[in-house]
PDB file of N, CA and C in Angstrom:
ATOM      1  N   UNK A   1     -28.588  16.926 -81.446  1.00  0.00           N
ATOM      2  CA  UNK A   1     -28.859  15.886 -80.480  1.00  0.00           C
ATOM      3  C   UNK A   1     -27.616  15.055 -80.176  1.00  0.00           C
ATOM      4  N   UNK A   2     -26.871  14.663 -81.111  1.00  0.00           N
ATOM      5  CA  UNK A   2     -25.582  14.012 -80.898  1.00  0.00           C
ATOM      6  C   UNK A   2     -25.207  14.896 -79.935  1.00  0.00           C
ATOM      7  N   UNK A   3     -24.572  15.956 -80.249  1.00  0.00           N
ATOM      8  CA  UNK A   3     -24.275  16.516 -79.162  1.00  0.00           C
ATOM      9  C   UNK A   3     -23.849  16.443 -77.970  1.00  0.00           C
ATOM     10  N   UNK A   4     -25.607  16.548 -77.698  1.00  0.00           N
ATOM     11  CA  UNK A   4     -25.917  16.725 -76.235  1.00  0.00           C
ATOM     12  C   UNK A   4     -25.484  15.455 -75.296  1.00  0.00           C
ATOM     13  N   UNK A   5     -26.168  13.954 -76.422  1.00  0.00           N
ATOM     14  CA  UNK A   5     -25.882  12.744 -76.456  1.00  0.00           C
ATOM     15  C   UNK A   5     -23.863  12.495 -75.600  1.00  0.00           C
ATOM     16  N   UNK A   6     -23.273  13.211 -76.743  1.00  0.00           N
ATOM     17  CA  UNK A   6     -22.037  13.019 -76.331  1.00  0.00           C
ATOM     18  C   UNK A   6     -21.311  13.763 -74.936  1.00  0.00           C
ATOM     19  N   UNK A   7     -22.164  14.904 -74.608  1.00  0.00           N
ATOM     20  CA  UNK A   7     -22.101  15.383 -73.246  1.00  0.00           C
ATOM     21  C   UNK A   7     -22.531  14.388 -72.096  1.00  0.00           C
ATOM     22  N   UNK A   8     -23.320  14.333 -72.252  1.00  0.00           N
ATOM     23  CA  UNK A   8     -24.010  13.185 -71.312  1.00  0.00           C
ATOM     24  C   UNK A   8     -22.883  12.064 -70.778  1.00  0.00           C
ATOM     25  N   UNK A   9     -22.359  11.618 -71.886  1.00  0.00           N
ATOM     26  CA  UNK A   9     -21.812  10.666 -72.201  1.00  0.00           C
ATOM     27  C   UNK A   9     -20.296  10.610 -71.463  1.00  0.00           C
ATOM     28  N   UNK A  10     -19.872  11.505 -71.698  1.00  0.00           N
ATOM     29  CA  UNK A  10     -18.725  12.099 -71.428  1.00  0.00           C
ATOM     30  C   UNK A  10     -18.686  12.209 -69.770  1.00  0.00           C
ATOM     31  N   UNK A  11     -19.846  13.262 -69.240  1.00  0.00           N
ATOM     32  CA  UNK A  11     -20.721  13.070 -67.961  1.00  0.00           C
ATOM     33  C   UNK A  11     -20.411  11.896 -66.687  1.00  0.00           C
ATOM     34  N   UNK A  12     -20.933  11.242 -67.696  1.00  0.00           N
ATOM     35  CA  UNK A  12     -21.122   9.784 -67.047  1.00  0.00           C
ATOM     36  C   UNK A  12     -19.770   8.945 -66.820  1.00  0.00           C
ATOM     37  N   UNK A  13     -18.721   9.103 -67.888  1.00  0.00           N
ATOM     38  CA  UNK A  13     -17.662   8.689 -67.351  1.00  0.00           C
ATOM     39  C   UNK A  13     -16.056   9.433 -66.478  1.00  0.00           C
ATOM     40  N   UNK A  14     -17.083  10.863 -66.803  1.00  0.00           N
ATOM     41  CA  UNK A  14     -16.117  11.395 -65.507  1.00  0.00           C
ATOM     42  C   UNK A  14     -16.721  10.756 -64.292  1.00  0.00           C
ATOM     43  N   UNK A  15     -18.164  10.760 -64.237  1.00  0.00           N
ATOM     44  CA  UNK A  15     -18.356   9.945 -62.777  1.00  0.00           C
ATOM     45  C   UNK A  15     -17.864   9.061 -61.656  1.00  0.00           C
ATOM     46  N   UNK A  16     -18.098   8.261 -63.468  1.00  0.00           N
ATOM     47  CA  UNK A  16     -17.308   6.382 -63.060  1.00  0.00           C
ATOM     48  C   UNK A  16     -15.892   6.916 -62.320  1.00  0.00           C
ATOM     49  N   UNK A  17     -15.149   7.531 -63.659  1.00  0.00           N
ATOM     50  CA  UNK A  17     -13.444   7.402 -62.975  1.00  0.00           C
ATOM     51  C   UNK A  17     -13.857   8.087 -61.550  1.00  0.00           C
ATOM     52  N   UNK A  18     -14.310   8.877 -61.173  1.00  0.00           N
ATOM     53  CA  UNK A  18     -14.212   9.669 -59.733  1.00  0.00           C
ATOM     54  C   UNK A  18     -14.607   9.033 -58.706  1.00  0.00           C
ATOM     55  N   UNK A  19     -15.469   8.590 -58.625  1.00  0.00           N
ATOM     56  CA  UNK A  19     -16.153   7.307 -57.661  1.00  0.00           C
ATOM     57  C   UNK A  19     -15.060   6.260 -58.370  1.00  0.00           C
ATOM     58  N   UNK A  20     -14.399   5.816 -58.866  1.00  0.00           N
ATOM     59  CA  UNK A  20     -13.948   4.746 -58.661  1.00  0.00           C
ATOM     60  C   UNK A  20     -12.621   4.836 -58.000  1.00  0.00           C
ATOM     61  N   UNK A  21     -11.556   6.024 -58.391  1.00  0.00           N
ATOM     62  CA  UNK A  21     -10.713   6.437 -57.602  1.00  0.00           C
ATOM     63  C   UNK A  21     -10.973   6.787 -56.244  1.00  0.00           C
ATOM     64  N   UNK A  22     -12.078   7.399 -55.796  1.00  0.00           N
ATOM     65  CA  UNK A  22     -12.677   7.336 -54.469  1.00  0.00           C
ATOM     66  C   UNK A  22     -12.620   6.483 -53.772  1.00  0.00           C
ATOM     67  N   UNK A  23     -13.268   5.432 -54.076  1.00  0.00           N
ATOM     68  CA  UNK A  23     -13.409   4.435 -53.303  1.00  0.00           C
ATOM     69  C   UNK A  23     -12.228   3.515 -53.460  1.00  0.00           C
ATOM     70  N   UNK A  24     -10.976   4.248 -54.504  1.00  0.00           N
ATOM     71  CA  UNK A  24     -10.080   2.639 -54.512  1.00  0.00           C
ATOM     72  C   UNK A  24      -8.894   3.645 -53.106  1.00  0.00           C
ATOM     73  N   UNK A  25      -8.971   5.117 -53.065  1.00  0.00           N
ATOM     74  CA  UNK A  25      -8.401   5.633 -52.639  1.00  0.00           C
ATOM     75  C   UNK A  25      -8.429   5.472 -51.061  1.00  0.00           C
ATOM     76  N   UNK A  26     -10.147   5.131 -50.532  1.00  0.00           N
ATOM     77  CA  UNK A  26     -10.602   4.587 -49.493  1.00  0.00           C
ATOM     78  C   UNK A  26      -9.765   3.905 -48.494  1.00  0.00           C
ATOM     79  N   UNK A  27      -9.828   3.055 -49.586  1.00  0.00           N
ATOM     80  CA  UNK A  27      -8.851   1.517 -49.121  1.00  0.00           C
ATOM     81  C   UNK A  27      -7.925   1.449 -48.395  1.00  0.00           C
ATOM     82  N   UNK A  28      -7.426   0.644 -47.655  1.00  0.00           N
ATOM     83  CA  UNK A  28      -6.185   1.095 -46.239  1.00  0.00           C
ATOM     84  C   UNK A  28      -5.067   0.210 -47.377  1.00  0.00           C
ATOM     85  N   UNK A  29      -3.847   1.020 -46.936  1.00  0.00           N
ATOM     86  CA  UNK A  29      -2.451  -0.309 -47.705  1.00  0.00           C
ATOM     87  C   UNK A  29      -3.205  -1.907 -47.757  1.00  0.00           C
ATOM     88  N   UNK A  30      -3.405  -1.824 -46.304  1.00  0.00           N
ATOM     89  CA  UNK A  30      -2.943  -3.375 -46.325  1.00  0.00           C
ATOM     90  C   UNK A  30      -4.211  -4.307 -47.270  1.00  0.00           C
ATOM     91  N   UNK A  31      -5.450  -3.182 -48.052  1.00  0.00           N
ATOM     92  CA  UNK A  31      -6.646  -3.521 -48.557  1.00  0.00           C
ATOM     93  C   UNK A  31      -6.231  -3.724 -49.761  1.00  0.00           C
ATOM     94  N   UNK A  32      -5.336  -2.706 -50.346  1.00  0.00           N
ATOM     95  CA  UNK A  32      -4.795  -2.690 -52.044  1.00  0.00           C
ATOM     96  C   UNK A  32      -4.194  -3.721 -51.469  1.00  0.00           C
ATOM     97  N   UNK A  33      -3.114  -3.750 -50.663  1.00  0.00           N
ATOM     98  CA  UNK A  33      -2.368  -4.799 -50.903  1.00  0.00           C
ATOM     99  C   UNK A  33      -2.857  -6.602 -51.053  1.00  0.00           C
ATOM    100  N   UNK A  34      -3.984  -6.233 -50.174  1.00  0.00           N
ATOM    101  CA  UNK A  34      -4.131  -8.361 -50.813  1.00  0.00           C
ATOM    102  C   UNK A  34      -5.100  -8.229 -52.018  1.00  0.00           C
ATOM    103  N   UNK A  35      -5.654  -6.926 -52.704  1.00  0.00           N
ATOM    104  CA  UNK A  35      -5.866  -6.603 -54.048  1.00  0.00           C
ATOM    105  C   UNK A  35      -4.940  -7.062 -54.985  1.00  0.00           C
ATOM    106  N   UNK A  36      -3.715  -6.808 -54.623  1.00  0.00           N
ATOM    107  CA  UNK A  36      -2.748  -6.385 -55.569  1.00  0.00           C
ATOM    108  C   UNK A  36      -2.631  -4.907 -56.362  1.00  0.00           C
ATOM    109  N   UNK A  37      -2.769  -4.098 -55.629  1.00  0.00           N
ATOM    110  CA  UNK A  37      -2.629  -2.664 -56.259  1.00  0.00           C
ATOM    111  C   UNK A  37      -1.902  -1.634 -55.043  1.00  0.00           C
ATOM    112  N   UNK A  38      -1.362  -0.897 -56.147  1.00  0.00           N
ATOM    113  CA  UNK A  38      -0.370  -0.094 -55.525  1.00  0.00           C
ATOM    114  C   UNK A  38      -0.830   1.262 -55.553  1.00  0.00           C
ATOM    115  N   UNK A  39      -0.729   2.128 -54.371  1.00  0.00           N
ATOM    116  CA  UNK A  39      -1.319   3.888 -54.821  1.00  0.00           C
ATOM    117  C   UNK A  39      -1.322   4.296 -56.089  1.00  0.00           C
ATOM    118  N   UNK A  40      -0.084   3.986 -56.297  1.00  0.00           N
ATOM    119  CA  UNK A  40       0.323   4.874 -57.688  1.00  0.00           C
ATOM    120  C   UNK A  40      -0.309   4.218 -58.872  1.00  0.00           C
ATOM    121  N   UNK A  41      -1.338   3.172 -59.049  1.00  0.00           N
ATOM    122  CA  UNK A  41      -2.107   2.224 -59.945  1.00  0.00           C
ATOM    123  C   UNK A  41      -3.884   2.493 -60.004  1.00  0.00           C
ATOM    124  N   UNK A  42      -3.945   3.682 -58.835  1.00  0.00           N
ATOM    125  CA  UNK A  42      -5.329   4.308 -59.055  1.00  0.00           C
ATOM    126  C   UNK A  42      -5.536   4.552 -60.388  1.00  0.00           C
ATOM    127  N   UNK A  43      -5.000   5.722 -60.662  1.00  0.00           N
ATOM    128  CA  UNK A  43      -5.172   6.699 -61.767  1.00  0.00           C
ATOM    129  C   UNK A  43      -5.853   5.515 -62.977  1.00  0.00           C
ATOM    130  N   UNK A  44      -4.888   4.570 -63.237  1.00  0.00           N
ATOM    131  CA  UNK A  44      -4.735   3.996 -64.256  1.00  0.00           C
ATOM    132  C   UNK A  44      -5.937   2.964 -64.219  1.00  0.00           C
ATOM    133  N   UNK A  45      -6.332   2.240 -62.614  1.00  0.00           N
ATOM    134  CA  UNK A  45      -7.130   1.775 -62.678  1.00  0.00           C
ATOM    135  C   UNK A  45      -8.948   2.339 -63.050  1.00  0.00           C
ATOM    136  N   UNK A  46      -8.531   3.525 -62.438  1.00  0.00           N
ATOM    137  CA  UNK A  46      -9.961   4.143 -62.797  1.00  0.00           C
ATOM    138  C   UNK A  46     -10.069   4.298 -64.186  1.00  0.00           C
ATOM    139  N   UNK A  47      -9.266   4.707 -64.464  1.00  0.00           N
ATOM    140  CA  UNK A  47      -9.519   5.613 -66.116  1.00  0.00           C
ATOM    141  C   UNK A  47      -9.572   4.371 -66.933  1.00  0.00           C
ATOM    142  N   UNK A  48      -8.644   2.865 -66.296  1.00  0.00           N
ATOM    143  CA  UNK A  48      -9.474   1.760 -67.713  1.00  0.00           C
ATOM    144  C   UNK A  48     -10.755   1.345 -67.110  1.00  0.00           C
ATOM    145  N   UNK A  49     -10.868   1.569 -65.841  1.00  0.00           N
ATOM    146  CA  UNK A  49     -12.821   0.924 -65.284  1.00  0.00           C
ATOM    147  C   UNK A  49     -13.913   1.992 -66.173  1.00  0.00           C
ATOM    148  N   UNK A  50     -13.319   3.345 -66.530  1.00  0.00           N
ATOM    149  CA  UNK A  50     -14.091   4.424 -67.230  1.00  0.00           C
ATOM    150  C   UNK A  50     -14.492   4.084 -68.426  1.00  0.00           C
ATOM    151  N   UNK A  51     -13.274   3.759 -69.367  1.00  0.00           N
ATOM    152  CA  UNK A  51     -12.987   3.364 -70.682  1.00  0.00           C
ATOM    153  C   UNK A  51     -13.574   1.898 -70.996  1.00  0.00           C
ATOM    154  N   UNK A  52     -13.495   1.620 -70.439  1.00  0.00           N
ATOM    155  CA  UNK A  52     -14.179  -0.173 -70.347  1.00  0.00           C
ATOM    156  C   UNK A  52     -15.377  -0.122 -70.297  1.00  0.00           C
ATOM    157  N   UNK A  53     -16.314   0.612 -69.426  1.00  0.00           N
ATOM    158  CA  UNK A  53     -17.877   0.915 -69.382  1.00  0.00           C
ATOM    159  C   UNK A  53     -18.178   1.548 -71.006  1.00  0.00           C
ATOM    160  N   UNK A  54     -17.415   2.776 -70.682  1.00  0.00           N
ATOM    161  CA  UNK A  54     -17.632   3.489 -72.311  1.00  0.00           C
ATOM    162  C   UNK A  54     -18.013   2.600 -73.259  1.00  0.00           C
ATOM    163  N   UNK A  55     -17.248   1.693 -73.959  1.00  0.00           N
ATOM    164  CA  UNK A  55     -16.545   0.891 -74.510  1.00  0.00           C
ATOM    165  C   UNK A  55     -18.010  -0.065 -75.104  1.00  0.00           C
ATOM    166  N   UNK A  56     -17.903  -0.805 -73.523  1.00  0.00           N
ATOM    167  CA  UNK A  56     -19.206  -1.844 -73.562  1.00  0.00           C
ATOM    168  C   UNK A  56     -20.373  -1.965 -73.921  1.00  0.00           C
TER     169      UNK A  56
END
């Protein structure tokens, strides 16, 4: 059952990061920009919005 548990799990935060890079990828320059984020700050942003859910 763990397992399966940890599939799931795992699952769920490939999701997050993908939809979250999605939608940060969306964004026009000038949208990151009064964000404060730069293209190259996706990656990193998704994968701690992933890790952070995990986490919580």
């Amino acid at each position: 059952m763990a397992a399966i548990q940890h599939a799931q799990e795992e699952r769920a935060c490939r999701a997050i990061y993908r939809q979250t890079a999605r939608d940060l990828n969306s964004l026009t320059e000038r949208d990151l920009a009064d964000l404060g984020i730069s293209r190259a700050m996706i990656t990193r942003l998704s994968r701690d919005a992933t890790w952070s859910v995990k986490s919580a």
